[in-house]
PDB file of N, CA and C in Angstrom:
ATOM      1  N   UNK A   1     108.930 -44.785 172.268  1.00  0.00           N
ATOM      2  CA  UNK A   1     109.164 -43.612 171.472  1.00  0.00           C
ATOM      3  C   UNK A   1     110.157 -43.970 170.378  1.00  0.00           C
ATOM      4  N   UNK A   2     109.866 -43.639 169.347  1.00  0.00           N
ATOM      5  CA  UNK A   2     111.092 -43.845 167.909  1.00  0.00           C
ATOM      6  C   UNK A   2     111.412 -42.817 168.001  1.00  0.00           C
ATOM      7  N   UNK A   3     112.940 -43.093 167.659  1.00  0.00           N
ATOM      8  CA  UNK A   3     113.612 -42.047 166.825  1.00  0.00           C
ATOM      9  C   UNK A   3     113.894 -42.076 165.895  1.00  0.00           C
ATOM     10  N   UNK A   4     113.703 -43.180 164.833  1.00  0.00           N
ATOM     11  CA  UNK A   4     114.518 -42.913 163.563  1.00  0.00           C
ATOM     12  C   UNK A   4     115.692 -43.324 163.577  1.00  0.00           C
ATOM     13  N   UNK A   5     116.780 -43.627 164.801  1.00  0.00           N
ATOM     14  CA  UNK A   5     117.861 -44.201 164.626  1.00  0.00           C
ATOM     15  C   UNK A   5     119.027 -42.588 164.988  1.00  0.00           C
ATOM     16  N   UNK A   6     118.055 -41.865 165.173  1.00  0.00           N
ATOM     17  CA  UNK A   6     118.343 -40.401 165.584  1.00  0.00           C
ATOM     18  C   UNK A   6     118.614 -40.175 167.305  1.00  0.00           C
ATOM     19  N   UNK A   7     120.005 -39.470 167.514  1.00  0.00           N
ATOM     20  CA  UNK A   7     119.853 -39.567 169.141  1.00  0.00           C
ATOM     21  C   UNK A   7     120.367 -37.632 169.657  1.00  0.00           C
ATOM     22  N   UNK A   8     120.714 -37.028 168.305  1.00  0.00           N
ATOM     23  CA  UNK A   8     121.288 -35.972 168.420  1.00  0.00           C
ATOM     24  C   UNK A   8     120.000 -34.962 169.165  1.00  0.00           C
ATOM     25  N   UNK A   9     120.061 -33.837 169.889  1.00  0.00           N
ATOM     26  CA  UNK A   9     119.166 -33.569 170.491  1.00  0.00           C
ATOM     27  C   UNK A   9     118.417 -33.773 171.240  1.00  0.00           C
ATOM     28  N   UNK A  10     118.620 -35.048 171.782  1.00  0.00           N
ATOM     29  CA  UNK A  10     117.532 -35.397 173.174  1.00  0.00           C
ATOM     30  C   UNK A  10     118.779 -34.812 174.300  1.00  0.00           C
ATOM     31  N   UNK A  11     118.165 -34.653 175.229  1.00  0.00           N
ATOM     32  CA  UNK A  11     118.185 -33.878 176.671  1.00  0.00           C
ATOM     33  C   UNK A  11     118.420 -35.398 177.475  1.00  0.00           C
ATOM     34  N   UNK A  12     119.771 -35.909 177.769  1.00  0.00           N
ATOM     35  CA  UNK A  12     119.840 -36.832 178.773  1.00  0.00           C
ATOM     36  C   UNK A  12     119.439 -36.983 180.270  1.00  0.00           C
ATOM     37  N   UNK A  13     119.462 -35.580 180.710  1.00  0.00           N
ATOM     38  CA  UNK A  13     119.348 -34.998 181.981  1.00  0.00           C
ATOM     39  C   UNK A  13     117.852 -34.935 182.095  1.00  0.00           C
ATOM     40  N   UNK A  14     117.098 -35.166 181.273  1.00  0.00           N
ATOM     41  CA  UNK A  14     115.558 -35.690 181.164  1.00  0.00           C
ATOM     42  C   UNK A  14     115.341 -36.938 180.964  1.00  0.00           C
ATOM     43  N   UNK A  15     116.384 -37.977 181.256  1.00  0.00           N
ATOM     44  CA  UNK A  15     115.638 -39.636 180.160  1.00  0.00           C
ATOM     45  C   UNK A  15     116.200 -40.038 181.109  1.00  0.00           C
ATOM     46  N   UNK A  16     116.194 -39.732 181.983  1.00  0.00           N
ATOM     47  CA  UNK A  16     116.784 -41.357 182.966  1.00  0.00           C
ATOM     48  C   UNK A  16     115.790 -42.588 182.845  1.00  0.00           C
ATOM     49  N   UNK A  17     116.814 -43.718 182.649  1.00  0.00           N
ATOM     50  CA  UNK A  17     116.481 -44.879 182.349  1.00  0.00           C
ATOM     51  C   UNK A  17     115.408 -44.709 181.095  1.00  0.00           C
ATOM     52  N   UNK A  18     115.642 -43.870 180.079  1.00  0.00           N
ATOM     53  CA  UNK A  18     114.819 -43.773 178.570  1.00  0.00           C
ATOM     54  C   UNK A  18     115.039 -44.745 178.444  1.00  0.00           C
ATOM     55  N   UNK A  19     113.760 -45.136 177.004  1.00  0.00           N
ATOM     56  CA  UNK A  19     114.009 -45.957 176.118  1.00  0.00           C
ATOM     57  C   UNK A  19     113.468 -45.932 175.084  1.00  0.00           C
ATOM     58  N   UNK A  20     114.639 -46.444 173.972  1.00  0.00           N
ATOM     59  CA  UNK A  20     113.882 -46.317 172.435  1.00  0.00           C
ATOM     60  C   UNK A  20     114.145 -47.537 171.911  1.00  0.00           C
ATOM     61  N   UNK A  21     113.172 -46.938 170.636  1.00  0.00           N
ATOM     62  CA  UNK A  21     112.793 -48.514 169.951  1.00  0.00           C
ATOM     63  C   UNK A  21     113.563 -47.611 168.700  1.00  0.00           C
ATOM     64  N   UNK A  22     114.807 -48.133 167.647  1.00  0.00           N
ATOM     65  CA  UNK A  22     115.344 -47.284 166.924  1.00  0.00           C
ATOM     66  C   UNK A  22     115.117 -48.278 165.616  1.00  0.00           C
ATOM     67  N   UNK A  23     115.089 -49.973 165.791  1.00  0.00           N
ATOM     68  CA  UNK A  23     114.700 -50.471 164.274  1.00  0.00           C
ATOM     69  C   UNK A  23     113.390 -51.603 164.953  1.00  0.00           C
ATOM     70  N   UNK A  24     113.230 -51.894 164.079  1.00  0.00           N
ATOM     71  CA  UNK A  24     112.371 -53.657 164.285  1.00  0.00           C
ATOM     72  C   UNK A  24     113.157 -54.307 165.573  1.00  0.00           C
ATOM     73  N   UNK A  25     114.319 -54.510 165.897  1.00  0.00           N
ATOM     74  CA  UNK A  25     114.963 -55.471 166.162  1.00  0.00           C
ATOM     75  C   UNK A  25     116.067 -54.630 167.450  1.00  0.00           C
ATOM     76  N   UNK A  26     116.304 -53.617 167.133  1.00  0.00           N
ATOM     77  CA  UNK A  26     117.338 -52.773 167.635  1.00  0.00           C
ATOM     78  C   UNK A  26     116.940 -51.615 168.630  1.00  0.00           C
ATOM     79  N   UNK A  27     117.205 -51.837 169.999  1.00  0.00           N
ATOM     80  CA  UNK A  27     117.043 -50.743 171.083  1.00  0.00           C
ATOM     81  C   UNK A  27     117.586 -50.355 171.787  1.00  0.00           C
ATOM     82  N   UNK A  28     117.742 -48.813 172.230  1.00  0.00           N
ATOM     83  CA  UNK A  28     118.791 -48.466 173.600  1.00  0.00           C
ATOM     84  C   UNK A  28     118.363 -47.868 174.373  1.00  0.00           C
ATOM     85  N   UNK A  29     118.787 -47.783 175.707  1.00  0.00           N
ATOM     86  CA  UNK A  29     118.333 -47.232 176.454  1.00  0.00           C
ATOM     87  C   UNK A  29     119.404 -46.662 177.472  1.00  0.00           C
ATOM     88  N   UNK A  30     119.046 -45.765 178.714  1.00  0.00           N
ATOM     89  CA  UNK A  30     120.050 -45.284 179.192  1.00  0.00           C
ATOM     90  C   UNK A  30     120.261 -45.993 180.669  1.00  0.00           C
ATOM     91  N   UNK A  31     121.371 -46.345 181.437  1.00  0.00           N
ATOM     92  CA  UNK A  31     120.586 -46.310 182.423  1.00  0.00           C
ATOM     93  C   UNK A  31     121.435 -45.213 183.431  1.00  0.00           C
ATOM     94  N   UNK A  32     121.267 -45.317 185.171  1.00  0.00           N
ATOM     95  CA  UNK A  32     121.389 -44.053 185.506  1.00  0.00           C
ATOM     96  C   UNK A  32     122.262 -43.215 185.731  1.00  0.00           C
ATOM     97  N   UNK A  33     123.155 -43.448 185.257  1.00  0.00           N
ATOM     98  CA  UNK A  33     124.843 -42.833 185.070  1.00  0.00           C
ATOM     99  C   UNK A  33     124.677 -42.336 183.737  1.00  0.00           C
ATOM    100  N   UNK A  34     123.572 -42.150 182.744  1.00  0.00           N
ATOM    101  CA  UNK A  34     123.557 -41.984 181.411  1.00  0.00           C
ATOM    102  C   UNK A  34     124.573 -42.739 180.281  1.00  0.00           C
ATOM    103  N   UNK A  35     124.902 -44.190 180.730  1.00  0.00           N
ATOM    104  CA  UNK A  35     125.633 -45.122 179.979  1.00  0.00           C
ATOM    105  C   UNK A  35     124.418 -45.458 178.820  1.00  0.00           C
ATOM    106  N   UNK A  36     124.973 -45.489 177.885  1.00  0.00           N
ATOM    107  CA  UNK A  36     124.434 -46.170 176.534  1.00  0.00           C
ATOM    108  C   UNK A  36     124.492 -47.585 176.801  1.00  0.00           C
ATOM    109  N   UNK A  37     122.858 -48.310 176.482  1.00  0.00           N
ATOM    110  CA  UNK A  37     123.215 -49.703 176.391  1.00  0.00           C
ATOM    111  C   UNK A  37     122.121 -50.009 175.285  1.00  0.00           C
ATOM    112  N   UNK A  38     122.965 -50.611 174.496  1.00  0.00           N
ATOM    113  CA  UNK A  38     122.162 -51.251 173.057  1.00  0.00           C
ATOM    114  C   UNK A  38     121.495 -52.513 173.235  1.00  0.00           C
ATOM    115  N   UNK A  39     120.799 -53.032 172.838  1.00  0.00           N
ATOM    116  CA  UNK A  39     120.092 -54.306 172.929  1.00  0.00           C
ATOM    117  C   UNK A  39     119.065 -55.008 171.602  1.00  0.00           C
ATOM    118  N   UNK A  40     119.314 -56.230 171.097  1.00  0.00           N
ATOM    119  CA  UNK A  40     118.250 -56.791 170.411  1.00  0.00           C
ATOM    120  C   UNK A  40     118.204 -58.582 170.731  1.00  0.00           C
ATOM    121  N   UNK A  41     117.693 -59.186 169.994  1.00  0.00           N
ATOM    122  CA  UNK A  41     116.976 -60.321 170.391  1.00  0.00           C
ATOM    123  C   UNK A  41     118.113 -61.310 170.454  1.00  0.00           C
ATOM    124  N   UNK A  42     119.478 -60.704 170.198  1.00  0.00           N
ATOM    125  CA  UNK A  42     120.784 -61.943 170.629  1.00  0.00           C
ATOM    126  C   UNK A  42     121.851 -61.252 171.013  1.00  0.00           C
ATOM    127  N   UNK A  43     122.170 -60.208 171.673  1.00  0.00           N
ATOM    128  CA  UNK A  43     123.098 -59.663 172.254  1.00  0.00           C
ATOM    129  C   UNK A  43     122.572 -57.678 173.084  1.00  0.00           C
ATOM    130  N   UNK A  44     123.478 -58.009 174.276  1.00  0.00           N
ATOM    131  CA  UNK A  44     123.385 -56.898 174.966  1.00  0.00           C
ATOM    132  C   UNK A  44     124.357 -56.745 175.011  1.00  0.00           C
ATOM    133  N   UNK A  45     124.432 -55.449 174.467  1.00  0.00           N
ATOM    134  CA  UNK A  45     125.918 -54.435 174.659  1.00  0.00           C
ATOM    135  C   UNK A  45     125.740 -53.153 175.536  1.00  0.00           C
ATOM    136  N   UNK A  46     126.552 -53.162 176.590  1.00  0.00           N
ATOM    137  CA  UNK A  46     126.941 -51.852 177.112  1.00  0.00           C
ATOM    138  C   UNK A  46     128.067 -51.016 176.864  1.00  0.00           C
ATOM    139  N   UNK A  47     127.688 -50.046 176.474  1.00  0.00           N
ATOM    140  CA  UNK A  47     128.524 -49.615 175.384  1.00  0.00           C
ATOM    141  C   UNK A  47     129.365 -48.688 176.114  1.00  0.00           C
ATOM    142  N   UNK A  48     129.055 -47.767 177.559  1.00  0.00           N
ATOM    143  CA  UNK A  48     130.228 -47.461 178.647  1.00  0.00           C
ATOM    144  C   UNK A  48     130.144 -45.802 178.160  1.00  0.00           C
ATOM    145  N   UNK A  49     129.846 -45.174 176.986  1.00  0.00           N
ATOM    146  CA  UNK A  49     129.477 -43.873 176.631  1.00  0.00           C
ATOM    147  C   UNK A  49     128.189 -43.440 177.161  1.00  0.00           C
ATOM    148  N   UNK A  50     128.276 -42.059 177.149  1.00  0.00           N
ATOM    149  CA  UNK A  50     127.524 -40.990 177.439  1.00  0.00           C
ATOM    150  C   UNK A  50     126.731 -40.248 176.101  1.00  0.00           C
ATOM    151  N   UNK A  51     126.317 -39.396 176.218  1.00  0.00           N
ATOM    152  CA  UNK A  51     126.028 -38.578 175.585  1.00  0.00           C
ATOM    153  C   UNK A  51     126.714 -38.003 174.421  1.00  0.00           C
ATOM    154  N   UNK A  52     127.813 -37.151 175.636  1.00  0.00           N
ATOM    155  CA  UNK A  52     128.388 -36.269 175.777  1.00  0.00           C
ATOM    156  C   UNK A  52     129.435 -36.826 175.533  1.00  0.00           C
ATOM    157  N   UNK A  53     130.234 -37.659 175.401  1.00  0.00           N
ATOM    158  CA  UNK A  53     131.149 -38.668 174.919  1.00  0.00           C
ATOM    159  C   UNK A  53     130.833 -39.237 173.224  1.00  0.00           C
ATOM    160  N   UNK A  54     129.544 -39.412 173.357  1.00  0.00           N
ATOM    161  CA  UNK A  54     129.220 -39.737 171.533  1.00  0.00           C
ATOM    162  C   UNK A  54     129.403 -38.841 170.712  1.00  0.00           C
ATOM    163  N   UNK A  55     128.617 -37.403 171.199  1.00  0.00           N
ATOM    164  CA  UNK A  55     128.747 -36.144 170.221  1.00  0.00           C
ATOM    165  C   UNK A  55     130.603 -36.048 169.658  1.00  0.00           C
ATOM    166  N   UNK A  56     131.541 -36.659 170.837  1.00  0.00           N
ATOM    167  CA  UNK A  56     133.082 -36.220 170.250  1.00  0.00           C
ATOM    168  C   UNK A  56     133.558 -37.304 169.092  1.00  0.00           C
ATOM    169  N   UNK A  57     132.632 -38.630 169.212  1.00  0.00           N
ATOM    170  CA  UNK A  57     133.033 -39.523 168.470  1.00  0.00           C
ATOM    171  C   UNK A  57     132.537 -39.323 167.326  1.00  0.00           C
ATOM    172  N   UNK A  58     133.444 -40.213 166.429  1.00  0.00           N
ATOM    173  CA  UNK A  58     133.598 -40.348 164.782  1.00  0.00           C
ATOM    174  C   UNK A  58     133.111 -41.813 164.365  1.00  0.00           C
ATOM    175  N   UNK A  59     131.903 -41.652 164.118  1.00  0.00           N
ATOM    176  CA  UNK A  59     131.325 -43.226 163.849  1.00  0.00           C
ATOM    177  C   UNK A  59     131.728 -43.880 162.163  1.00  0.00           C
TER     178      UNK A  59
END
């Protein structure tokens, strides 16, 4: 599923273990604690946020 690079509005409490494809190269997914983990073809980042933790942040 794409988003566009878009994450505002999805329903976490529905995506366990989601996953998106957000560029060519660039993907995240959740896993079941709803931790953000980013991934592409030379590094995996777990990024330790939520959701609900991103909406407060200032990117």
């Amino acid at each position: 599923m794409s988003t566009n690079g878009k994450i505002s509005g999805l329903n976490p409490t529905e995506m366990t273990n989601a996953f998106f494809d957000i560029t060519d190269d660039l993907v995240f997914f959740l896993d079941k604690e709803f931790k953000i983990i980013l991934a592409n073809s030379s590094v995996l980042e777990i990024t330790g946020y939520n959701f609900d933790e991103l909406k407060e942040k200032k990117f």
